[in-house]
N, C-alpha and C. Protein backbone atom coordinates (compact mmCIF):
# COMPACT_ATOMS: atom_id res chain seq x y z
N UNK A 1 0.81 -1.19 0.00
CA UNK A 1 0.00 0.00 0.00
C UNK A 1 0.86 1.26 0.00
N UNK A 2 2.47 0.88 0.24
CA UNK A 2 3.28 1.93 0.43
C UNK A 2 3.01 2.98 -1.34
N UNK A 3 2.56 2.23 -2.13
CA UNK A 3 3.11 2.68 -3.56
C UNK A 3 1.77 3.76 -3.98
N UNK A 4 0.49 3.85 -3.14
CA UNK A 4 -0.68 4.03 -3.61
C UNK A 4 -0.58 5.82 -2.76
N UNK A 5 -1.52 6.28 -4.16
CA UNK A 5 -0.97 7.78 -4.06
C UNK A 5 -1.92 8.17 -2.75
N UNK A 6 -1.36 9.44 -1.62
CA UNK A 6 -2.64 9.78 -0.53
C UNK A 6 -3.86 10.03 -1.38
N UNK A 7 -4.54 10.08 -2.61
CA UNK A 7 -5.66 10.72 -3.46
C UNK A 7 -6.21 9.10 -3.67
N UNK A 8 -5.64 7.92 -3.83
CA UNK A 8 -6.28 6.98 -3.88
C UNK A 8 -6.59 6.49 -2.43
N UNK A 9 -5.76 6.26 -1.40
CA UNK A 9 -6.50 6.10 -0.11
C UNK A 9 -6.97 6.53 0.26
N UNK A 10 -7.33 7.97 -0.08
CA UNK A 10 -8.37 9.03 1.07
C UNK A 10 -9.93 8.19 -0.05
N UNK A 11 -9.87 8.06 -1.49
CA UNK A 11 -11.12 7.58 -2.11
C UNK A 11 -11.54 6.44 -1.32
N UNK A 12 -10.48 5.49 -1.34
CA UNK A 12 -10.30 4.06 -0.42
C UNK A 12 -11.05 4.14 0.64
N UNK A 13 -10.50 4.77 1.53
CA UNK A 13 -11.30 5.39 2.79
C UNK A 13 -12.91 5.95 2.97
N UNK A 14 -12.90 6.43 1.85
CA UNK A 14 -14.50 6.85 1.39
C UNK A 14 -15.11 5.78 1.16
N UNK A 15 -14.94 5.23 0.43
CA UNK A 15 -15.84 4.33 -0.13
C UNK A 15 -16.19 3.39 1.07
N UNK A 16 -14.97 2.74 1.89
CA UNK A 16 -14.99 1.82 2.76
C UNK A 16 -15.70 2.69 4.12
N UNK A 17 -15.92 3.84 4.47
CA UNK A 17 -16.81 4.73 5.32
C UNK A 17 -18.27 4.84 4.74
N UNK A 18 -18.49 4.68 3.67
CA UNK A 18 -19.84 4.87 3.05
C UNK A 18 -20.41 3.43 3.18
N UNK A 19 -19.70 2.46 2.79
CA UNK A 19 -19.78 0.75 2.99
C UNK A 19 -20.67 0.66 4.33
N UNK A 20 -19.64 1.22 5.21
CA UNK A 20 -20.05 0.76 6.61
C UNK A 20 -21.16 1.49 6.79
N UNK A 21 -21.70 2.48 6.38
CA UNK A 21 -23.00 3.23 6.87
C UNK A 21 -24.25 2.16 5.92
N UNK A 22 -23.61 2.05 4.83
CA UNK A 22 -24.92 1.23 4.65
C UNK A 22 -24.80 0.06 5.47
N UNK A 23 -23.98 -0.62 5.56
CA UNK A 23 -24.17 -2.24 6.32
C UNK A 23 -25.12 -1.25 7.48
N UNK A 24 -24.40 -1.13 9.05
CA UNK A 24 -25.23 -0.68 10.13
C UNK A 24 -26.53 0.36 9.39
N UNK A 25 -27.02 0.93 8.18
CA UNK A 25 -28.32 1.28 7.85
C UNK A 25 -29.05 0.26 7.53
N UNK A 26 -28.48 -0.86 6.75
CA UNK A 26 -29.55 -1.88 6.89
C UNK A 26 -29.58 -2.53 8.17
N UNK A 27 -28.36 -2.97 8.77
CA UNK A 27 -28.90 -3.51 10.44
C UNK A 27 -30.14 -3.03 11.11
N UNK A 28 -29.94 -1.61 10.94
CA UNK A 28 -30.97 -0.71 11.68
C UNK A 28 -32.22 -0.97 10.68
N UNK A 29 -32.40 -1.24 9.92
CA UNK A 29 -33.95 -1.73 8.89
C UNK A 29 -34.15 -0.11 8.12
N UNK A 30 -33.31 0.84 8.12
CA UNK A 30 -33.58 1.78 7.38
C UNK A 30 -33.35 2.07 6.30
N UNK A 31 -32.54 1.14 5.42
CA UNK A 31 -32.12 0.76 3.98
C UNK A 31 -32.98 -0.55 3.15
N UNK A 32 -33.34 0.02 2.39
CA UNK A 32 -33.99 -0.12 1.41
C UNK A 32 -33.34 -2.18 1.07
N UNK A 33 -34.61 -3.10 1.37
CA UNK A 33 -34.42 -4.63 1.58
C UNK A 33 -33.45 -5.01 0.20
N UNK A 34 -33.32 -6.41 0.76
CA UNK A 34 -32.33 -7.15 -1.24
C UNK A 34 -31.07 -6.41 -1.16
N UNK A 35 -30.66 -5.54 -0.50
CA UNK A 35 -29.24 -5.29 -0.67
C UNK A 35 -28.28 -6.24 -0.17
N UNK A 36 -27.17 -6.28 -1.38
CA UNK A 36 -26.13 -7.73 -0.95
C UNK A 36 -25.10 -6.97 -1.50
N UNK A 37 -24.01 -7.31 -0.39
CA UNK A 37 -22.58 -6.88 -0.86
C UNK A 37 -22.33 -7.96 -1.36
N UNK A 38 -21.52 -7.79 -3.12
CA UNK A 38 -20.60 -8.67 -3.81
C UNK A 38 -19.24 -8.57 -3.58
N UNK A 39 -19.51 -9.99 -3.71
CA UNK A 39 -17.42 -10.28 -3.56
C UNK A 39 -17.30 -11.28 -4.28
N UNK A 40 -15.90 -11.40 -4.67
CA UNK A 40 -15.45 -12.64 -5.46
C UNK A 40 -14.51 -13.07 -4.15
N UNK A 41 -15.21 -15.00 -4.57
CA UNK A 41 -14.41 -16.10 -3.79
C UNK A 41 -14.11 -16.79 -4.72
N UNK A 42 -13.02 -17.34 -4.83
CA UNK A 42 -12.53 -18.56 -5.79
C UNK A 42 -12.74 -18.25 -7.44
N UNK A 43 -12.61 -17.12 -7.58
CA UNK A 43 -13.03 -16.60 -8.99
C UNK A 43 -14.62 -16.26 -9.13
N UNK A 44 -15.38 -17.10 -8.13
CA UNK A 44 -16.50 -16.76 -8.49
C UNK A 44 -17.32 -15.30 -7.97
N UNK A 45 -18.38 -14.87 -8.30
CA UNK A 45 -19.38 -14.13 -8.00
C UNK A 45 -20.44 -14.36 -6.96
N UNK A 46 -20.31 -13.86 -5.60
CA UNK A 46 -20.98 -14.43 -4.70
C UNK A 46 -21.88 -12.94 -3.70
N UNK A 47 -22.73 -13.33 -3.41
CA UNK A 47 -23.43 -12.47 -2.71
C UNK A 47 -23.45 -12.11 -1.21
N UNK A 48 -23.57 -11.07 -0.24
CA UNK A 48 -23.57 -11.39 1.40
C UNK A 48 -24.46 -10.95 1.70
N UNK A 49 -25.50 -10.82 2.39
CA UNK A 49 -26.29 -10.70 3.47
C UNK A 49 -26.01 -9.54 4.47
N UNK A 50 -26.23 -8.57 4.07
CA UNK A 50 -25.32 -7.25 4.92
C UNK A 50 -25.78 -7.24 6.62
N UNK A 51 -27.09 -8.12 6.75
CA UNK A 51 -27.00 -7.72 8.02
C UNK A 51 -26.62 -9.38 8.55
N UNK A 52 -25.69 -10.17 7.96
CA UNK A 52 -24.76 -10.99 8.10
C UNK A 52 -23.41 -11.22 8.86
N UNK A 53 -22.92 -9.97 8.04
CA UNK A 53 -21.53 -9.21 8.57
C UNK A 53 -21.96 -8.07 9.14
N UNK A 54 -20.38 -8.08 9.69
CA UNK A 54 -20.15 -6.79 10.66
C UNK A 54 -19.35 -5.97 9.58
N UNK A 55 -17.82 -6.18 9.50
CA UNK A 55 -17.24 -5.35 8.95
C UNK A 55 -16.56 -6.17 7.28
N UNK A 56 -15.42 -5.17 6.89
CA UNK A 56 -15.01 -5.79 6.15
C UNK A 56 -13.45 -5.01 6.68
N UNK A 57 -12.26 -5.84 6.13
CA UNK A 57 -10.84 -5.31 6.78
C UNK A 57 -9.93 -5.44 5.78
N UNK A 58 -8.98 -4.85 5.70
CA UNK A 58 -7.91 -5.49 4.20
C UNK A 58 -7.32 -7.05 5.42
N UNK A 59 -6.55 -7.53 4.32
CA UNK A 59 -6.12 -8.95 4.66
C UNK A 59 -4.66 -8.37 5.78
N UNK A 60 -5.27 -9.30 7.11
CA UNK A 60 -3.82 -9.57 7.45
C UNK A 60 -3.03 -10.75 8.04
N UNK A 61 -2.13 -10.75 8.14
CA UNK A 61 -1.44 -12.16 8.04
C UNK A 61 -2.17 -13.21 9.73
N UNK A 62 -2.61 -14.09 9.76
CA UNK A 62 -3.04 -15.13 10.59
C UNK A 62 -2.12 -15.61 11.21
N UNK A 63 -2.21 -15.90 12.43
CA UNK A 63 -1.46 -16.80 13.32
C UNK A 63 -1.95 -18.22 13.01
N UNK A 64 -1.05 -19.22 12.31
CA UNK A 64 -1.82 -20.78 12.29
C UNK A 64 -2.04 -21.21 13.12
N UNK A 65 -2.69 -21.85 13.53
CA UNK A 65 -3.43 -22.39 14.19
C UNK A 65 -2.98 -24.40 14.00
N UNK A 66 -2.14 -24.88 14.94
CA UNK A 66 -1.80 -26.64 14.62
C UNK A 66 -2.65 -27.28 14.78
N UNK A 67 -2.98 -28.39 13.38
CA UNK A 67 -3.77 -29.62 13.39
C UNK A 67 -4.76 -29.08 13.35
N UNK A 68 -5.39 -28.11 12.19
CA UNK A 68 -6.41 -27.52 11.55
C UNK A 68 -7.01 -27.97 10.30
N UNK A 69 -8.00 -27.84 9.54
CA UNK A 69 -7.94 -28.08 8.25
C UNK A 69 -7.25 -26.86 7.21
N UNK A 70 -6.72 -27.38 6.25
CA UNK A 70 -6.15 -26.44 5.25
C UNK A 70 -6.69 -25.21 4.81
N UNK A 71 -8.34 -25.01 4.87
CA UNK A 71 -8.74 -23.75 4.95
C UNK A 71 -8.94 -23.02 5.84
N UNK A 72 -8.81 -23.32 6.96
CA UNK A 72 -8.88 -22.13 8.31
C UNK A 72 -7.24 -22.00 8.59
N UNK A 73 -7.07 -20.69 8.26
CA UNK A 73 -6.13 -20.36 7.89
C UNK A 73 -5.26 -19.45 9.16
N UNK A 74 -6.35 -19.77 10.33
CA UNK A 74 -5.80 -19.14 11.85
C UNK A 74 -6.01 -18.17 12.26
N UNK A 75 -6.02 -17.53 13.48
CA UNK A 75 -6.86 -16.37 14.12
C UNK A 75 -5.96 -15.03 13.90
N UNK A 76 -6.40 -14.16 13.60
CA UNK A 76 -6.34 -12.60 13.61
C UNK A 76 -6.97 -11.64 14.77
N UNK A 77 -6.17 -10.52 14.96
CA UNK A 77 -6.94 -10.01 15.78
C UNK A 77 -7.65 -8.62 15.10
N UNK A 78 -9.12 -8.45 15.45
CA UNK A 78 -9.63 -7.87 14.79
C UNK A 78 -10.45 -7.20 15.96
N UNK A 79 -10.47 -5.78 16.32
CA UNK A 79 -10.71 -4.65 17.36
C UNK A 79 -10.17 -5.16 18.54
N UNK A 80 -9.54 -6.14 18.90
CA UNK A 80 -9.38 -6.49 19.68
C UNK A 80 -9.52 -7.77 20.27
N UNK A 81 -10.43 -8.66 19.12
CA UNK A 81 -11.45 -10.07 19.23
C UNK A 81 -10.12 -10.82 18.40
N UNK A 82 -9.77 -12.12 18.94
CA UNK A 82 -9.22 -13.14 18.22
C UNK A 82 -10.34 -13.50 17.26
N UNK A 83 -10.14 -13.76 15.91
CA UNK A 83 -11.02 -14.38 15.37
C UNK A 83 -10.47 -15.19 13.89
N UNK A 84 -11.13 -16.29 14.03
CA UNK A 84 -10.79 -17.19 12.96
C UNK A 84 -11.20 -17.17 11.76
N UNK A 85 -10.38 -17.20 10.64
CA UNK A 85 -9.87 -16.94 9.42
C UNK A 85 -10.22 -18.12 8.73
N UNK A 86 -11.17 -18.09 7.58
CA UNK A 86 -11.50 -19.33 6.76
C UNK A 86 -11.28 -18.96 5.43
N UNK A 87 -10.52 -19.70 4.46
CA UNK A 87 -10.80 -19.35 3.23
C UNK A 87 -11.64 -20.05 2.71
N UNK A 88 -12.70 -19.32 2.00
CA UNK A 88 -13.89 -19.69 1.45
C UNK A 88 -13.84 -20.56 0.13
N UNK A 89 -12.88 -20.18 -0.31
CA UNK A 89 -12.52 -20.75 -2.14
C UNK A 89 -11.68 -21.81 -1.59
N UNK A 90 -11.11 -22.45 -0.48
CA UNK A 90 -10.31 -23.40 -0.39
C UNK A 90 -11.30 -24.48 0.09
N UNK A 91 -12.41 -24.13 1.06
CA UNK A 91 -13.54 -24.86 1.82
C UNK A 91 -14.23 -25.69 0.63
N UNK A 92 -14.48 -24.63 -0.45
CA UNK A 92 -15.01 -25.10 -1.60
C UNK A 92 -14.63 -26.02 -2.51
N UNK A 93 -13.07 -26.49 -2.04
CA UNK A 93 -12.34 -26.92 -3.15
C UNK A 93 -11.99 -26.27 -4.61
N UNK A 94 -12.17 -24.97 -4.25
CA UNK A 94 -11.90 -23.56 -5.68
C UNK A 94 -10.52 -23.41 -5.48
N UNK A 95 -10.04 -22.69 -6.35
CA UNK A 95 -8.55 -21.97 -6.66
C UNK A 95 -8.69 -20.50 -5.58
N UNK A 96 -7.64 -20.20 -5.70
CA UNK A 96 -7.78 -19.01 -4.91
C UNK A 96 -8.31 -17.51 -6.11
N UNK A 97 -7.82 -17.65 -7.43
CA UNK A 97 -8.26 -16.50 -7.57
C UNK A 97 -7.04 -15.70 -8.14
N UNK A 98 -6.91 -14.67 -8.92
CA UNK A 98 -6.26 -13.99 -9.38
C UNK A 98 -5.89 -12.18 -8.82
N UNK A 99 -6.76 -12.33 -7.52
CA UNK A 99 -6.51 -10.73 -7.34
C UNK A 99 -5.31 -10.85 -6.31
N UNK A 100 -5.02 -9.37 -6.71
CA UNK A 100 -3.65 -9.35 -5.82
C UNK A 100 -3.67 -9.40 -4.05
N UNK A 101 -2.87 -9.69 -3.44
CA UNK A 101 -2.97 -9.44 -2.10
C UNK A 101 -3.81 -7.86 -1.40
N UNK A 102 -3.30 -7.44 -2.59
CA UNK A 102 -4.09 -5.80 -1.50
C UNK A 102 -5.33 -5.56 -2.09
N UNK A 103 -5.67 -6.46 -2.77
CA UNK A 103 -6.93 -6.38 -2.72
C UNK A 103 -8.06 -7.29 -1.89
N UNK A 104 -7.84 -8.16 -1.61
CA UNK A 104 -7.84 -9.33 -0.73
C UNK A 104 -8.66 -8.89 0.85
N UNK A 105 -9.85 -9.04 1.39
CA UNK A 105 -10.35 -8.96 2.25
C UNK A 105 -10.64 -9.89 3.35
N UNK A 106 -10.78 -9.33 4.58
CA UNK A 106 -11.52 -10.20 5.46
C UNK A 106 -13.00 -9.97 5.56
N UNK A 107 -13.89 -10.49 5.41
CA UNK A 107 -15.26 -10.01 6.33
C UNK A 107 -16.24 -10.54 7.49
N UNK A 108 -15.59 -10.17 8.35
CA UNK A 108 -16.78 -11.14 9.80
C UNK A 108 -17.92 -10.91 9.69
N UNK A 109 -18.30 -11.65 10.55
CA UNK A 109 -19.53 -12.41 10.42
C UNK A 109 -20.44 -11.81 11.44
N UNK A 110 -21.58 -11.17 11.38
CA UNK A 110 -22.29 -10.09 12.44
C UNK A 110 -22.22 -11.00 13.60
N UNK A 111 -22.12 -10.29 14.83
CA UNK A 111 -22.44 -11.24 16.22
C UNK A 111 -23.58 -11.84 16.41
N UNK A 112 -24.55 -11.57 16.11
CA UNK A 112 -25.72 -12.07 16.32
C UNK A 112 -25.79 -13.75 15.56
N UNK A 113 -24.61 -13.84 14.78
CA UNK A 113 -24.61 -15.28 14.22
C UNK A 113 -23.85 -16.43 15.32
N UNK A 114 -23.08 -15.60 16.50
CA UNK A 114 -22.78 -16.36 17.82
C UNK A 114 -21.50 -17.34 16.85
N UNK A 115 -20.80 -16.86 15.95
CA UNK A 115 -19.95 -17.36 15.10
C UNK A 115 -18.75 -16.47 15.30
N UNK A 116 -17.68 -15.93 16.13
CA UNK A 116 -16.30 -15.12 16.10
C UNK A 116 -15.68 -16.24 14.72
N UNK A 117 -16.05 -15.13 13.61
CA UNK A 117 -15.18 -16.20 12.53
C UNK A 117 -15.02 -14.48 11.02
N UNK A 118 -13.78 -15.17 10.34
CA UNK A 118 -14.06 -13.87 8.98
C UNK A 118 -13.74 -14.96 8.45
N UNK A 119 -14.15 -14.35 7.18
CA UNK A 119 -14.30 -15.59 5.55
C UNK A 119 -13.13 -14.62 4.61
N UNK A 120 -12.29 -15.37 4.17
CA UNK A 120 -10.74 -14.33 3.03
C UNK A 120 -11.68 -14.47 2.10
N UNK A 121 -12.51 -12.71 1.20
CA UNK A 121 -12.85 -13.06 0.38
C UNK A 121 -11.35 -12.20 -0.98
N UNK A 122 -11.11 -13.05 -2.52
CA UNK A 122 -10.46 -11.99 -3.25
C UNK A 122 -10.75 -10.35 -3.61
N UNK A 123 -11.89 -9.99 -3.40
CA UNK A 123 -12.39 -8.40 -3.87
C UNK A 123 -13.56 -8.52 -3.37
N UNK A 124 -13.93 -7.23 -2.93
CA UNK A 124 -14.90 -6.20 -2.49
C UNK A 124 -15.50 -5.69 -3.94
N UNK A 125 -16.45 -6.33 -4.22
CA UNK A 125 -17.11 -5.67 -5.48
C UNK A 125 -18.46 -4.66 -5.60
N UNK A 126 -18.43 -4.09 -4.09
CA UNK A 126 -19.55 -3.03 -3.88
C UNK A 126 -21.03 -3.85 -3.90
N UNK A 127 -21.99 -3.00 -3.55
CA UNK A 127 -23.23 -3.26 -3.31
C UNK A 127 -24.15 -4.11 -4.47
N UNK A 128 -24.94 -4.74 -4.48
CA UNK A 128 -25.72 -5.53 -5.17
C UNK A 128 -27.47 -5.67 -4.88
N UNK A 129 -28.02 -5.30 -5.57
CA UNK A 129 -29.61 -5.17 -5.46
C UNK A 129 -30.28 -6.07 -5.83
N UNK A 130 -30.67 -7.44 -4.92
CA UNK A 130 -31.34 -8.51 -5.26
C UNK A 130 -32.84 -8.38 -6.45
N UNK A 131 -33.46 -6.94 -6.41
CA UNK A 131 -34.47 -6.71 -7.10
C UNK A 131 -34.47 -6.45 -8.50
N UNK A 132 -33.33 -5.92 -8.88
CA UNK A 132 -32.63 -5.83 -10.41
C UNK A 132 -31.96 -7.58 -10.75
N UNK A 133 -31.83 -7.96 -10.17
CA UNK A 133 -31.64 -9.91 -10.07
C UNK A 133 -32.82 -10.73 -10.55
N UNK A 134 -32.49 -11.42 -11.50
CA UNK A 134 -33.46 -12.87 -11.30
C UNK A 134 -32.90 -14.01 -10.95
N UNK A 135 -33.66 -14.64 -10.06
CA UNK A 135 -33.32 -15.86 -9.71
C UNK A 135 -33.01 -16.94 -9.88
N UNK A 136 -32.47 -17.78 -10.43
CA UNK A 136 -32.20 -18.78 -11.14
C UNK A 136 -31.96 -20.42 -10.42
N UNK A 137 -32.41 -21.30 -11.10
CA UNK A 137 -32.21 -22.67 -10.06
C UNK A 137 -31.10 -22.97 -9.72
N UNK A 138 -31.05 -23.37 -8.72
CA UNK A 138 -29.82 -23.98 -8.01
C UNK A 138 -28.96 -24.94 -8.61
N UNK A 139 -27.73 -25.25 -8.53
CA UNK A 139 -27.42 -25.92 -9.02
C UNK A 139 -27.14 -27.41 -8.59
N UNK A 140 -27.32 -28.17 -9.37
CA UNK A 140 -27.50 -29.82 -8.07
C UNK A 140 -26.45 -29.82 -7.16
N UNK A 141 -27.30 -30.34 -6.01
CA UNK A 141 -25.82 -30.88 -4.60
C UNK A 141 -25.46 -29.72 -4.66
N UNK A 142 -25.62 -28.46 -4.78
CA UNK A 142 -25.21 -27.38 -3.77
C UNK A 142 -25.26 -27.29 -2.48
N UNK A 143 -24.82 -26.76 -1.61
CA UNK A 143 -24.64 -26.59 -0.34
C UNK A 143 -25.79 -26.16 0.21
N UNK A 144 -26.74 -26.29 1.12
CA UNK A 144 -27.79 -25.35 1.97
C UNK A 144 -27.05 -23.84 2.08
N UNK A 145 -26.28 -23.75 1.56
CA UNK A 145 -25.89 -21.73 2.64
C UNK A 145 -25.37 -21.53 0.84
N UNK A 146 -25.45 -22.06 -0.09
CA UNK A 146 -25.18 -21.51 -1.36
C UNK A 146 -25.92 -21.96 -2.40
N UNK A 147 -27.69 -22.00 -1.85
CA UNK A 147 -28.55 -22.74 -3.19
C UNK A 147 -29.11 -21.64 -3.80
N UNK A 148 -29.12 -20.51 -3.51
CA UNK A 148 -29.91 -19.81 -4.07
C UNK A 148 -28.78 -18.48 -5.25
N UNK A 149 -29.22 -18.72 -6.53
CA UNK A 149 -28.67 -18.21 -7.66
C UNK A 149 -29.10 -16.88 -8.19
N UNK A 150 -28.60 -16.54 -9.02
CA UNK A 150 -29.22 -14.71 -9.38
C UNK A 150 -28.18 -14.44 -10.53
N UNK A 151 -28.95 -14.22 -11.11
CA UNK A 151 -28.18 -13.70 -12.74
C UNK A 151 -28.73 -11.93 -12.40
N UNK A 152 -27.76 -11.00 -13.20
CA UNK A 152 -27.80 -9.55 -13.50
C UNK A 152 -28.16 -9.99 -14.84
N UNK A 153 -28.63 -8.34 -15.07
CA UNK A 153 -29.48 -8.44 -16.65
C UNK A 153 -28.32 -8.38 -17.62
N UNK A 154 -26.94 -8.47 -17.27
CA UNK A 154 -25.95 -8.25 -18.15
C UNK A 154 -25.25 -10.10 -18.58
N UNK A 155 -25.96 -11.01 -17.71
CA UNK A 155 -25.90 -11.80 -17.84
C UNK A 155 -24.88 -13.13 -16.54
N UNK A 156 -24.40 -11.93 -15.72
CA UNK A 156 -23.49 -12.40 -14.32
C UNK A 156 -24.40 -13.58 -13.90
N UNK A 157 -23.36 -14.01 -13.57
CA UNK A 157 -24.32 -15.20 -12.25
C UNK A 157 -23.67 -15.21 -10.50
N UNK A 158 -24.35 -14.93 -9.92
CA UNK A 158 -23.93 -14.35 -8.67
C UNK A 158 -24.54 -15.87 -7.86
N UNK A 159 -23.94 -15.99 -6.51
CA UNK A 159 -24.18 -17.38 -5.61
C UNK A 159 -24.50 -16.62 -4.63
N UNK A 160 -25.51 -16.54 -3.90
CA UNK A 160 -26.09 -15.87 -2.22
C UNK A 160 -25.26 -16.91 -1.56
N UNK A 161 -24.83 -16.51 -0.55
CA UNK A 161 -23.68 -17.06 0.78
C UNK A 161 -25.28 -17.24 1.83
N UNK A 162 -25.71 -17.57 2.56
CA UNK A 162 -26.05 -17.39 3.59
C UNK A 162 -25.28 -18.09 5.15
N UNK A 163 -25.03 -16.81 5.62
CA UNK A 163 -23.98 -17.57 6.51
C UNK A 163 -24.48 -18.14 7.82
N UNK A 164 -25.64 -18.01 7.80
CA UNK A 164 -26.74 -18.44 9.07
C UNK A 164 -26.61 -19.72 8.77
N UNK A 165 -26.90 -20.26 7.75
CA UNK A 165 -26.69 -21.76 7.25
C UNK A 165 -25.39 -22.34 6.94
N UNK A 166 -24.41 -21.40 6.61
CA UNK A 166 -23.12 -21.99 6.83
C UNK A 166 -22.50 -22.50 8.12
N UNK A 167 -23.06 -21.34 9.07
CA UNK A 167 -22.08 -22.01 10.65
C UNK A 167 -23.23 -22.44 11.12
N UNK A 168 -24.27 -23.80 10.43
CA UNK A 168 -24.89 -24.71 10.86
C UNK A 168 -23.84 -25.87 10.48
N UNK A 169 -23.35 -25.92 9.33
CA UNK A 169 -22.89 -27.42 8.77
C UNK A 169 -21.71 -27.54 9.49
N UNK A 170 -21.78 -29.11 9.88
CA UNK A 170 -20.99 -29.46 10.50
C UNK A 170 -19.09 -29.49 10.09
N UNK A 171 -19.53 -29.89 9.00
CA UNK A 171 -17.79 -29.57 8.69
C UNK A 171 -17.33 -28.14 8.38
N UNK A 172 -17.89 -27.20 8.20
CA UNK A 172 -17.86 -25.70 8.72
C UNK A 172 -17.16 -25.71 10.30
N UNK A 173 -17.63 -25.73 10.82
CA UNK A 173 -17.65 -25.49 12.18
C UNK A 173 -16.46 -26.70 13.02
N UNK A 174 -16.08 -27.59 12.31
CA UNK A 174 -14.85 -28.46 12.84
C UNK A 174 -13.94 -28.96 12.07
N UNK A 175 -12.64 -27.45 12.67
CA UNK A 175 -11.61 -26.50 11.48
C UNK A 175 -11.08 -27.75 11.78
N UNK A 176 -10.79 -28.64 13.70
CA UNK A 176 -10.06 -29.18 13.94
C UNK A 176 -9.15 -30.53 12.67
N UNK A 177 -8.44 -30.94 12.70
CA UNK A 177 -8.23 -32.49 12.01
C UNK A 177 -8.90 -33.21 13.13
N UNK A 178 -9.29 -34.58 12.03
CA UNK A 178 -10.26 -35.83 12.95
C UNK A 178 -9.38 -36.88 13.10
């Protein structure tokens, strides 16, 4: 980030201050329903649930964590909270992806999901309006927390995350080795 001019981080900063007012505006129910922050995991196009997460953070390096599985990638400290680090595109059995490290995010997971956990997504691709979306069928043997599909009228195909149903499944939730 040393190389990035002060005129691109102060935008940086904006954008990621405007982010956060909408997430806590929809928490609060005063933003307008169907809003989903996009991100790319594993190359793909995936959707979040804004009143899901809490924040979003640039990437920083994890403490491993021994005799884990290969995608929990070890705890960070984040305001002050240890919290565990999953890569989402590795869980999946996906590639990681082509974006560079500084582009590379964390995003936890709102408290109310009783989950201290962030998901490494590759990019922050700004806001997404489920109502400009059509829905599209699932694709077979998808996951419960990734059945529900959505094409843009430009032809994207986006995957809804629901993470309420993710830190139900059991191999989610036991990073440990068996």
């Amino acid at each position: 980030m040393a190389s990035q001019t002060p005129e691109r981080r102060s935008r940086l900063r904006q954008y990621q201050v405007q982010l956060l007012e909408r997430m806590q505006a929809a928490r609060s129910g005063e933003a307008v329903g169907g809003r989903e922050l996009g991100v790319m995991v594993g190359g793909r196009l995936c959707l979040l649930d804004l009143t899901q997460i809490s924040e979003i953070v640039p990437l920083q390096p994890a403490t491993p964590v021994p005799l884990t599985q290969d995608w929990y990638l070890g705890l960070v400290n984040l305001r002050g909270n240890l919290t565990g680090v999953i890569d989402l595109a590795r869980y999946q059995g996906l590639g990681g992806g082509e974006a560079a490290p500084a582009e590379r995010r964390l995003i936890s997971f709102a408290p109310a999901l009783g989950f201290n956990c962030a998901l490494l997504v590759e990019r922050v691709l700004g806001l997404r309006k489920l109502a400009d979306m059509e829905e599209t069928p699932a694709a077979d043997g998808a996951p419960a927390w990734c059945r529900q599909q959505f094409r843009e009228a430009d032809g994207q195909q986006w995957s809804r995350i629901d993470l309420t149903q993710l830190v139900r499944e059991p191999r989610f939730v036991q990073v440990g080795l068996v």
